[in-house]
C-alpha atoms as a PDB file:
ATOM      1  CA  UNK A   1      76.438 106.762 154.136  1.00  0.00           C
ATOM      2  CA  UNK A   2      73.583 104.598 155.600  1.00  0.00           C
ATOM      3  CA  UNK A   3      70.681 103.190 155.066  1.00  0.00           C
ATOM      4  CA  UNK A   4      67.581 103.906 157.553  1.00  0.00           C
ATOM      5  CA  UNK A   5      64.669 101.507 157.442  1.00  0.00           C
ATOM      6  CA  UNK A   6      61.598 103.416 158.491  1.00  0.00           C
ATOM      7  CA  UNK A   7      58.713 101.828 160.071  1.00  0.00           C
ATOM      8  CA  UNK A   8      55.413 103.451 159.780  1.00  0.00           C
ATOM      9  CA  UNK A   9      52.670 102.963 163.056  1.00  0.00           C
ATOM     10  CA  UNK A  10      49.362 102.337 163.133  1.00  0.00           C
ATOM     11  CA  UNK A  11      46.709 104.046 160.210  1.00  0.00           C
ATOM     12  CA  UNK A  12      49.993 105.121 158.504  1.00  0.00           C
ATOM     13  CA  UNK A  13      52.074 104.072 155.520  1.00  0.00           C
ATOM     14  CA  UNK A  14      54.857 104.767 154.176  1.00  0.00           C
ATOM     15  CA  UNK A  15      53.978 108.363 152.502  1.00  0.00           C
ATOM     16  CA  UNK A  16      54.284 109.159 156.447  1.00  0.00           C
ATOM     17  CA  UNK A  17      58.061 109.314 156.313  1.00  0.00           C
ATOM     18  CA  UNK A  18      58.381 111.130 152.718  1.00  0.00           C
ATOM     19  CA  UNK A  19      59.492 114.383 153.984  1.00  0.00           C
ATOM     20  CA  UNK A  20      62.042 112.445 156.643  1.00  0.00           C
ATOM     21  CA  UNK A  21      63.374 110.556 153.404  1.00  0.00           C
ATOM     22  CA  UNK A  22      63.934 113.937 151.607  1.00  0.00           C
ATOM     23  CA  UNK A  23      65.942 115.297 154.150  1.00  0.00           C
ATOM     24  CA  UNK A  24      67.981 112.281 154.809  1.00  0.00           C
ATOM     25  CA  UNK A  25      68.437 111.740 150.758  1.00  0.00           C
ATOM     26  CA  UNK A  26      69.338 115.215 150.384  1.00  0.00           C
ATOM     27  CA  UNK A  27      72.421 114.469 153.439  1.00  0.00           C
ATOM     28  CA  UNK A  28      73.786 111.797 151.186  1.00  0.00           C
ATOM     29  CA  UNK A  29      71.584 108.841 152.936  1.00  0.00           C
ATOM     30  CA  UNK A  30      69.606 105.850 151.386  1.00  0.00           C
ATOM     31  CA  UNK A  31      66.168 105.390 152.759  1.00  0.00           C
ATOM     32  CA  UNK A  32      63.284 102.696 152.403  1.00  0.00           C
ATOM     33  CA  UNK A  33      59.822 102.811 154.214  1.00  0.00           C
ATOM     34  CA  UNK A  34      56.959 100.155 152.896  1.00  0.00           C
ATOM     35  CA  UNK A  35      53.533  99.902 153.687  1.00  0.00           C
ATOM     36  CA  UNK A  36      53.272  97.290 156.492  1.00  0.00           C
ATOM     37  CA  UNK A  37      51.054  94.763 155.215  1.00  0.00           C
ATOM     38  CA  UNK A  38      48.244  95.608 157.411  1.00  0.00           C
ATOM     39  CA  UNK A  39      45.458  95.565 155.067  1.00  0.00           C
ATOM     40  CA  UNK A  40      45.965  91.551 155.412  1.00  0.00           C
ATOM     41  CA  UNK A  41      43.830  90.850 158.309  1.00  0.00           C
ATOM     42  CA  UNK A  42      46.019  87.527 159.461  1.00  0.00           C
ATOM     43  CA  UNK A  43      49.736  89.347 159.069  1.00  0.00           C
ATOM     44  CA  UNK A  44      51.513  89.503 162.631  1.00  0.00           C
ATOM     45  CA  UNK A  45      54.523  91.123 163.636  1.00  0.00           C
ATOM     46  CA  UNK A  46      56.750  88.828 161.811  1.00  0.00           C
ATOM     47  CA  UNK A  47      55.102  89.676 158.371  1.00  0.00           C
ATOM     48  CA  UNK A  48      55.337  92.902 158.862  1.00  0.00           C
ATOM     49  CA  UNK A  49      59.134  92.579 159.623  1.00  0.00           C
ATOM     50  CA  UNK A  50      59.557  90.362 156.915  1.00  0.00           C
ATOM     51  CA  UNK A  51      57.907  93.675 154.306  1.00  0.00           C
ATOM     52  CA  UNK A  52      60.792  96.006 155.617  1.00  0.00           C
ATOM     53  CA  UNK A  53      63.650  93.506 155.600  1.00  0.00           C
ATOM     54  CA  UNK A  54      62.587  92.550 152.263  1.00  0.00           C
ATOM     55  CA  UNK A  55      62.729  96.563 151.293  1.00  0.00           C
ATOM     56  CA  UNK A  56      66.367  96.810 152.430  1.00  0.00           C
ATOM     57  CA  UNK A  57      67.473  93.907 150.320  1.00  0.00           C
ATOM     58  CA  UNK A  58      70.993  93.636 149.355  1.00  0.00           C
ATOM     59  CA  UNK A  59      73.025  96.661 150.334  1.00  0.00           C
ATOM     60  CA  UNK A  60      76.134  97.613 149.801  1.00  0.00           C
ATOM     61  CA  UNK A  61      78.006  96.200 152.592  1.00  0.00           C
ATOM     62  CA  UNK A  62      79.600  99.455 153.881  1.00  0.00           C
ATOM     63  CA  UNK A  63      76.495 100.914 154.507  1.00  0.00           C
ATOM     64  CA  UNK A  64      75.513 101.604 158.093  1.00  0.00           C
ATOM     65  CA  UNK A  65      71.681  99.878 158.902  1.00  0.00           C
ATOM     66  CA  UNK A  66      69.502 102.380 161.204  1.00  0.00           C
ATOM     67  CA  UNK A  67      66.077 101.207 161.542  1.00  0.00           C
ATOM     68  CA  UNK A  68      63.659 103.874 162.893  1.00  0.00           C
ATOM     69  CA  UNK A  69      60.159 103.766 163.845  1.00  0.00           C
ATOM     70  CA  UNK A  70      57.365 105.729 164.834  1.00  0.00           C
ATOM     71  CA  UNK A  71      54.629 104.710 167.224  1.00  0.00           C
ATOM     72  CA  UNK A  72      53.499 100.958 167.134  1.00  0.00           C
ATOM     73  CA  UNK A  73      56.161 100.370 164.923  1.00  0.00           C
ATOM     74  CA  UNK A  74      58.055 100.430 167.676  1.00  0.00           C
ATOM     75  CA  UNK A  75      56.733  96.182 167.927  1.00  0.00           C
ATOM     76  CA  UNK A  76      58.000  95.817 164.718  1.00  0.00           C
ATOM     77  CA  UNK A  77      61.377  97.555 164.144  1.00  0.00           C
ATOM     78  CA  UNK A  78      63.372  95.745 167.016  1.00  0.00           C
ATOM     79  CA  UNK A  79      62.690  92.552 165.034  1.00  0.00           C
ATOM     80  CA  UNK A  80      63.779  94.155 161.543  1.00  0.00           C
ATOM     81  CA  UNK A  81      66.865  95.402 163.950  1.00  0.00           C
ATOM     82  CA  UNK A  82      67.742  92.161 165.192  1.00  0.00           C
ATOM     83  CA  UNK A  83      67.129  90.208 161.657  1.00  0.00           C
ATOM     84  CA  UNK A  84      69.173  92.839 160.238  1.00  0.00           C
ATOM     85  CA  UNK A  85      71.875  93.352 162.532  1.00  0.00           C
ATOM     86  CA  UNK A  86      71.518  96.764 162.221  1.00  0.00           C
ATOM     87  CA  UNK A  87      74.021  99.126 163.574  1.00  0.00           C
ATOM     88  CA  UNK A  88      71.529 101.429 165.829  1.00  0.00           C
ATOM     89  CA  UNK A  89      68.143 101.214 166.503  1.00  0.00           C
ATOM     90  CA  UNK A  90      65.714 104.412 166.811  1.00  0.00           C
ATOM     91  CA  UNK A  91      62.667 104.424 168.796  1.00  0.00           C
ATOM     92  CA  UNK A  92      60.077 107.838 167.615  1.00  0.00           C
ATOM     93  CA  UNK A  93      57.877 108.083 170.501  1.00  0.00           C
ATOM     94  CA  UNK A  94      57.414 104.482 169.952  1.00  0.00           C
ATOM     95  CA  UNK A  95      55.456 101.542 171.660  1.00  0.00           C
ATOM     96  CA  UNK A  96      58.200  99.995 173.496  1.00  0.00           C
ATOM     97  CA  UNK A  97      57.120  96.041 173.802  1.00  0.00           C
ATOM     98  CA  UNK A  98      58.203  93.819 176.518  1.00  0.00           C
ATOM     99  CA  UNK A  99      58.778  89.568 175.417  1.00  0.00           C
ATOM    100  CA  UNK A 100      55.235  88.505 175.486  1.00  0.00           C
ATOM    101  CA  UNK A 101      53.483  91.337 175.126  1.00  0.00           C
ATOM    102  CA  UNK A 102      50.770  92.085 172.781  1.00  0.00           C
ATOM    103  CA  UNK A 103      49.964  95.526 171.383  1.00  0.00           C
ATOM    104  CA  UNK A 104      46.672  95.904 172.600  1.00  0.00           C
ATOM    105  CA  UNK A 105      48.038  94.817 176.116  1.00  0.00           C
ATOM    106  CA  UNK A 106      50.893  97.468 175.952  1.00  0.00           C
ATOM    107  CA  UNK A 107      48.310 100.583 176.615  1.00  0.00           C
ATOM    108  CA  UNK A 108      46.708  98.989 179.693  1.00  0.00           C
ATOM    109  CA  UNK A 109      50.246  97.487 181.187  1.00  0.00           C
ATOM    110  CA  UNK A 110      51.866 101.384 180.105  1.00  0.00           C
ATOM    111  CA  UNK A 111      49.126 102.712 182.327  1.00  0.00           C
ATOM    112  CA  UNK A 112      47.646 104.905 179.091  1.00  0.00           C
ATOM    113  CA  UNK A 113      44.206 105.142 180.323  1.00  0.00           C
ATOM    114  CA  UNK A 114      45.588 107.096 183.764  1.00  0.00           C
ATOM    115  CA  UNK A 115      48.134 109.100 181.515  1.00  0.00           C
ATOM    116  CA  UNK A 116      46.225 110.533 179.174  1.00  0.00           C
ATOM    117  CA  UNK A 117      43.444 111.395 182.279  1.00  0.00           C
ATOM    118  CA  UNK A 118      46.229 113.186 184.121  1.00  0.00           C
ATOM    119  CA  UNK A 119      47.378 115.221 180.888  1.00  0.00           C
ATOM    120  CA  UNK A 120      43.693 115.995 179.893  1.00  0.00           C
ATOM    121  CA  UNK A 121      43.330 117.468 183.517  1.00  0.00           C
ATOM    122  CA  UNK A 122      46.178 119.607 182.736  1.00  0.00           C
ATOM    123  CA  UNK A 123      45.538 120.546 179.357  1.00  0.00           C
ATOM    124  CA  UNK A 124      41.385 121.204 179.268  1.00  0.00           C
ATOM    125  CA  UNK A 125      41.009 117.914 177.449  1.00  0.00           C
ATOM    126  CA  UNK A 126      42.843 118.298 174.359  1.00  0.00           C
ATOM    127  CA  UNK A 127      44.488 115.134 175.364  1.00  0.00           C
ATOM    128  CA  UNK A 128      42.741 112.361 174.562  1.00  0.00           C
ATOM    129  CA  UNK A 129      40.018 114.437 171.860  1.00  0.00           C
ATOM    130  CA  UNK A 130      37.667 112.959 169.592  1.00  0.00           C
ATOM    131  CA  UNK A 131      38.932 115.227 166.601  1.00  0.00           C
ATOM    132  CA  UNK A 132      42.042 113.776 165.159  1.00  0.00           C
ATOM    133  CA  UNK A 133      43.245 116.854 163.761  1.00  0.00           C
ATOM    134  CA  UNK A 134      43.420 117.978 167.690  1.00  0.00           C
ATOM    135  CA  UNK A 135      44.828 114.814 168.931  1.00  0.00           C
ATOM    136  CA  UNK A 136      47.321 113.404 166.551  1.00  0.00           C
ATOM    137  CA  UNK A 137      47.899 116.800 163.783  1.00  0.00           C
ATOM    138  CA  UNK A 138      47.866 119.704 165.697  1.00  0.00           C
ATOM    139  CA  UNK A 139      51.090 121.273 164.618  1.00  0.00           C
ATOM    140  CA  UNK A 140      50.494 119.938 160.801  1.00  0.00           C
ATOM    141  CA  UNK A 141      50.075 122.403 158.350  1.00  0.00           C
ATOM    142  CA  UNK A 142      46.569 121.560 157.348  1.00  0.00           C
ATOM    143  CA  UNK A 143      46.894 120.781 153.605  1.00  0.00           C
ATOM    144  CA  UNK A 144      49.275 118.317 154.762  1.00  0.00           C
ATOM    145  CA  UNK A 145      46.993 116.609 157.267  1.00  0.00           C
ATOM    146  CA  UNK A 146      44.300 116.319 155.403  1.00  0.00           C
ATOM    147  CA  UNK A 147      46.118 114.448 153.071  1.00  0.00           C
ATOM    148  CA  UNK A 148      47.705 112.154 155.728  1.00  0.00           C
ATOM    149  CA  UNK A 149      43.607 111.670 156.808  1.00  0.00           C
ATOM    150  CA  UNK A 150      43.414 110.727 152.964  1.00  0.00           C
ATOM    151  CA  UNK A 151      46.127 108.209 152.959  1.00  0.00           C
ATOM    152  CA  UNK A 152      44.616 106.685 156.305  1.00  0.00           C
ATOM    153  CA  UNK A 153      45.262 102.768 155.849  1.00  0.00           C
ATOM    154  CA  UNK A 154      43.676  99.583 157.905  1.00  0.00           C
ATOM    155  CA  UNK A 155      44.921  98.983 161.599  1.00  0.00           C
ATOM    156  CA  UNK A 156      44.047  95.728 163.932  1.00  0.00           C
ATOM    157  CA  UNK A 157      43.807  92.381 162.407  1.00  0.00           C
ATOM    158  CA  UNK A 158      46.719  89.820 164.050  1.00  0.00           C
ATOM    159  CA  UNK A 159      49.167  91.740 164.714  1.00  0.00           C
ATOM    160  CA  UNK A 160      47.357  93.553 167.400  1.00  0.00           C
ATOM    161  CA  UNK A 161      46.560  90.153 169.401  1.00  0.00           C
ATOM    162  CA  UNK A 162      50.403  88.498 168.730  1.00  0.00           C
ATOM    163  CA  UNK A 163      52.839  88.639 171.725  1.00  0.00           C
ATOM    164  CA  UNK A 164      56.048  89.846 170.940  1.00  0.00           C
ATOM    165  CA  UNK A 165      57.974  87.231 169.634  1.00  0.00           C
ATOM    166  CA  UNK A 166      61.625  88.346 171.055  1.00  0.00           C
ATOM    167  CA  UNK A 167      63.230  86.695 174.405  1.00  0.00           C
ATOM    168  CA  UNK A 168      64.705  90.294 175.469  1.00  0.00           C
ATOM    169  CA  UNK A 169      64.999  93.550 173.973  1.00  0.00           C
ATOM    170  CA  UNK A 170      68.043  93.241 170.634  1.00  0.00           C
ATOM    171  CA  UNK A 171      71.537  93.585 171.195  1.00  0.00           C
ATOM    172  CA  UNK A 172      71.577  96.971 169.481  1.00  0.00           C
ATOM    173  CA  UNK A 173      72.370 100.233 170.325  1.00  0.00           C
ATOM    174  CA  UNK A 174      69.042 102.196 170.694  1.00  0.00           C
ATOM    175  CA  UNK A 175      67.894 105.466 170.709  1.00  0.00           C
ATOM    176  CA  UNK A 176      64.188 107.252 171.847  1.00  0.00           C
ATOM    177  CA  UNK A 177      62.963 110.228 170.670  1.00  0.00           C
ATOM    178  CA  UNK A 178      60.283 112.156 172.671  1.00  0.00           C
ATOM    179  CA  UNK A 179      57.797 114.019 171.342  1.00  0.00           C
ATOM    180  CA  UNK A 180      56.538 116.660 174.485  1.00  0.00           C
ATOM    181  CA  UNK A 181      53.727 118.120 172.789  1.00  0.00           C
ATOM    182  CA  UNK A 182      51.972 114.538 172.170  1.00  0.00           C
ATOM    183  CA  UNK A 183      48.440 114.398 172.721  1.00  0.00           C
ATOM    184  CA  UNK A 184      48.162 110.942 171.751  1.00  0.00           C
ATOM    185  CA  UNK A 185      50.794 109.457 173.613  1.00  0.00           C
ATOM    186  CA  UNK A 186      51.529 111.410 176.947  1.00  0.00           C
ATOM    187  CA  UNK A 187      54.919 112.602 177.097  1.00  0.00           C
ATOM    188  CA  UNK A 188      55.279 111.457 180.850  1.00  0.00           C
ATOM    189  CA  UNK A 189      54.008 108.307 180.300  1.00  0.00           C
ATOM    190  CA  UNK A 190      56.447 107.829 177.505  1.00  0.00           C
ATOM    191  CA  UNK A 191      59.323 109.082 179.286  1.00  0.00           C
ATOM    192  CA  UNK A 192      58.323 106.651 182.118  1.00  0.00           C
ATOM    193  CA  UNK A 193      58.188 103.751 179.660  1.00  0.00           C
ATOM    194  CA  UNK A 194      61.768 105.074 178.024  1.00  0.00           C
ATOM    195  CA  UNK A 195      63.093 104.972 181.578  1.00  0.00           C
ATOM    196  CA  UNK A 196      61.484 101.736 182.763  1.00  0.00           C
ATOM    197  CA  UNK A 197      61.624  99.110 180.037  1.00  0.00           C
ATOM    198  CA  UNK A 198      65.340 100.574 178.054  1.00  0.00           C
ATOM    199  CA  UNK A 199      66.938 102.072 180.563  1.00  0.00           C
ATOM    200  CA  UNK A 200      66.926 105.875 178.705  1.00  0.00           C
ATOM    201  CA  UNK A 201      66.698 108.229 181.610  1.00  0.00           C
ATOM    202  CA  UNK A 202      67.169 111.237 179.236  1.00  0.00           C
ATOM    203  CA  UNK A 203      65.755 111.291 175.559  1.00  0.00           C
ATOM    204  CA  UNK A 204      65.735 113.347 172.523  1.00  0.00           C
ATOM    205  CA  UNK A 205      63.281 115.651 172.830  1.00  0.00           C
ATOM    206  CA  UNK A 206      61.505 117.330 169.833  1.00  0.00           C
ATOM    207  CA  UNK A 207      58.674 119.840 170.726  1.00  0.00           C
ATOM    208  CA  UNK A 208      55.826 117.837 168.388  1.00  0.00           C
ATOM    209  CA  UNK A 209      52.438 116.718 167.944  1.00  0.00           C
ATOM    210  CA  UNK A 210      51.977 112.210 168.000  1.00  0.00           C
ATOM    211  CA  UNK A 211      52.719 113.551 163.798  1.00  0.00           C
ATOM    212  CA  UNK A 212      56.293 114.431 163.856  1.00  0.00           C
ATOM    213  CA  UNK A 213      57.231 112.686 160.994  1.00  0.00           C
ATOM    214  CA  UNK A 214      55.023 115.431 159.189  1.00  0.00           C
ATOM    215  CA  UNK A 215      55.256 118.258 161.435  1.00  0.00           C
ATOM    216  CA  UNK A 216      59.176 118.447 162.401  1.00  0.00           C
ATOM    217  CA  UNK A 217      61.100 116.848 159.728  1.00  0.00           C
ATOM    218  CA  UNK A 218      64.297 118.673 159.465  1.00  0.00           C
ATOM    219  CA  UNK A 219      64.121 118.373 163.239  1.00  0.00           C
ATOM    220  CA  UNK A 220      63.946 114.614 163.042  1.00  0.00           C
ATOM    221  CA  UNK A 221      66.283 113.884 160.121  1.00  0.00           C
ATOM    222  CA  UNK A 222      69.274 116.052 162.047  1.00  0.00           C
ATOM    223  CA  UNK A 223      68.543 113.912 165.275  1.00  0.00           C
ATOM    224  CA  UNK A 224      69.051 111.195 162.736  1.00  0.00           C
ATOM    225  CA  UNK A 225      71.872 111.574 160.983  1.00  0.00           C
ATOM    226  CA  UNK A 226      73.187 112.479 164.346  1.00  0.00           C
ATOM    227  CA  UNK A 227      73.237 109.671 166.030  1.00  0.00           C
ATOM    228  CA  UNK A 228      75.748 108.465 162.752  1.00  0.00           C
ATOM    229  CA  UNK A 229      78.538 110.593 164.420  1.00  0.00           C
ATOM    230  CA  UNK A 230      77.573 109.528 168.134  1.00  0.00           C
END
């Protein structure tokens, strides 16, 4: 049995991950995934690793520690991983920071801008859309989006302007997940950035919208649990 820490990204909270936690509960697993602080304008990065570590508490020893995040959680989970000394590390078509790095610096340094103008080109400009339901929930049943839209929560504040605080990337065995139907995040950008900054020439692939927490869940927690028997 293990324990998965999952971190939430930008505009989410934890609700984000509540069909992931069924799935992994029903396989026998413990889960936690907190609301990152971010309605507190002055929390950084290590506040909101301090909010999951402080979710995991005191576990049973024997349990394995996977901590798994989604998007720009991906600043914040190789911290938790690190504090924790968690047993495997998960990236979900994640932000993948380099030491110094800031958040808002990732997209330009990532080359996001040119990414998402090259998919758009190939797409007829679905990439990169106004209309979040096109660009972040297109493969979410709609009840369900709406309600994510509903449960929308603060981004910015400090965290956004706060260089990442690690000297080099944890001494954890890690893991990236690609979502190829993206139209947030391009998928070849994101592969590029898998390939460039950890060394993963050949993720996980999950055909998904930027939602996949909400879109492919049973997809996601088998990928998961997984990894336990890699």
């Amino acid at each position: 049995m293990a324990v998965f820490a999952l971190v939430h990204g930008s505009g989410d909270g934890g609700w984000a991950w509540h069909l992931v936690e069924e799935q992994l509960r029903s396989r026998g697993h413990d889960t936690v995934a907190p609301d990152l602080p971010t309605e507190d304008e002055t929390a950084g990065l290590t506040e909101f690793a301090d909010a999951v570590v402080r979710a995991v508490g005191d576990r049973p020893g024997d349990q394995d520690v996977v901590v798994v995040s989604h998007s720009s959680g991906g600043f914040v989970a190789p911290l938790v991983a690190e504090r924790l000394s968690a047993d495997l590390l998960v990236l979900v078509q994640s932000l993948v920071p380099r030491p110094g790095e800031t958040p808002n610096e990732w997209f330009a340094n990532a080359g996001y801008a040119e990414a998402v103008k090259e998919q758009a080109a190939r797409d007829g400009g679905v990439t990169g859309s106004d209309d979040p339901y096109v660009l972040f929930l297109h493969d979410v049943p709609r009840p369900l989006a709406e309600e994510a839209m509903r449960r929308e929560r603060p981004t910015g504040g400090a965290a956004d302007d706060q260089p990442w605080p690690l000297p080099a990337w944890p001494d954890v065995p890690t893991r990236f997940v690609l979502c190829t139907e993206d139209r947030f995040l391009p998928p070849a950008m994101m592969r590029r950035v898998a390939a460039e900054r950890l060394g993963i020439t050949e993720p996980d692939e999950i055909r998904s919208s930027h939602c996949v927490t909400l879109s492919r869940p049973t997809e996601l927690a088998d990928l998961l649990v997984g990894y336990l028997n890699d």
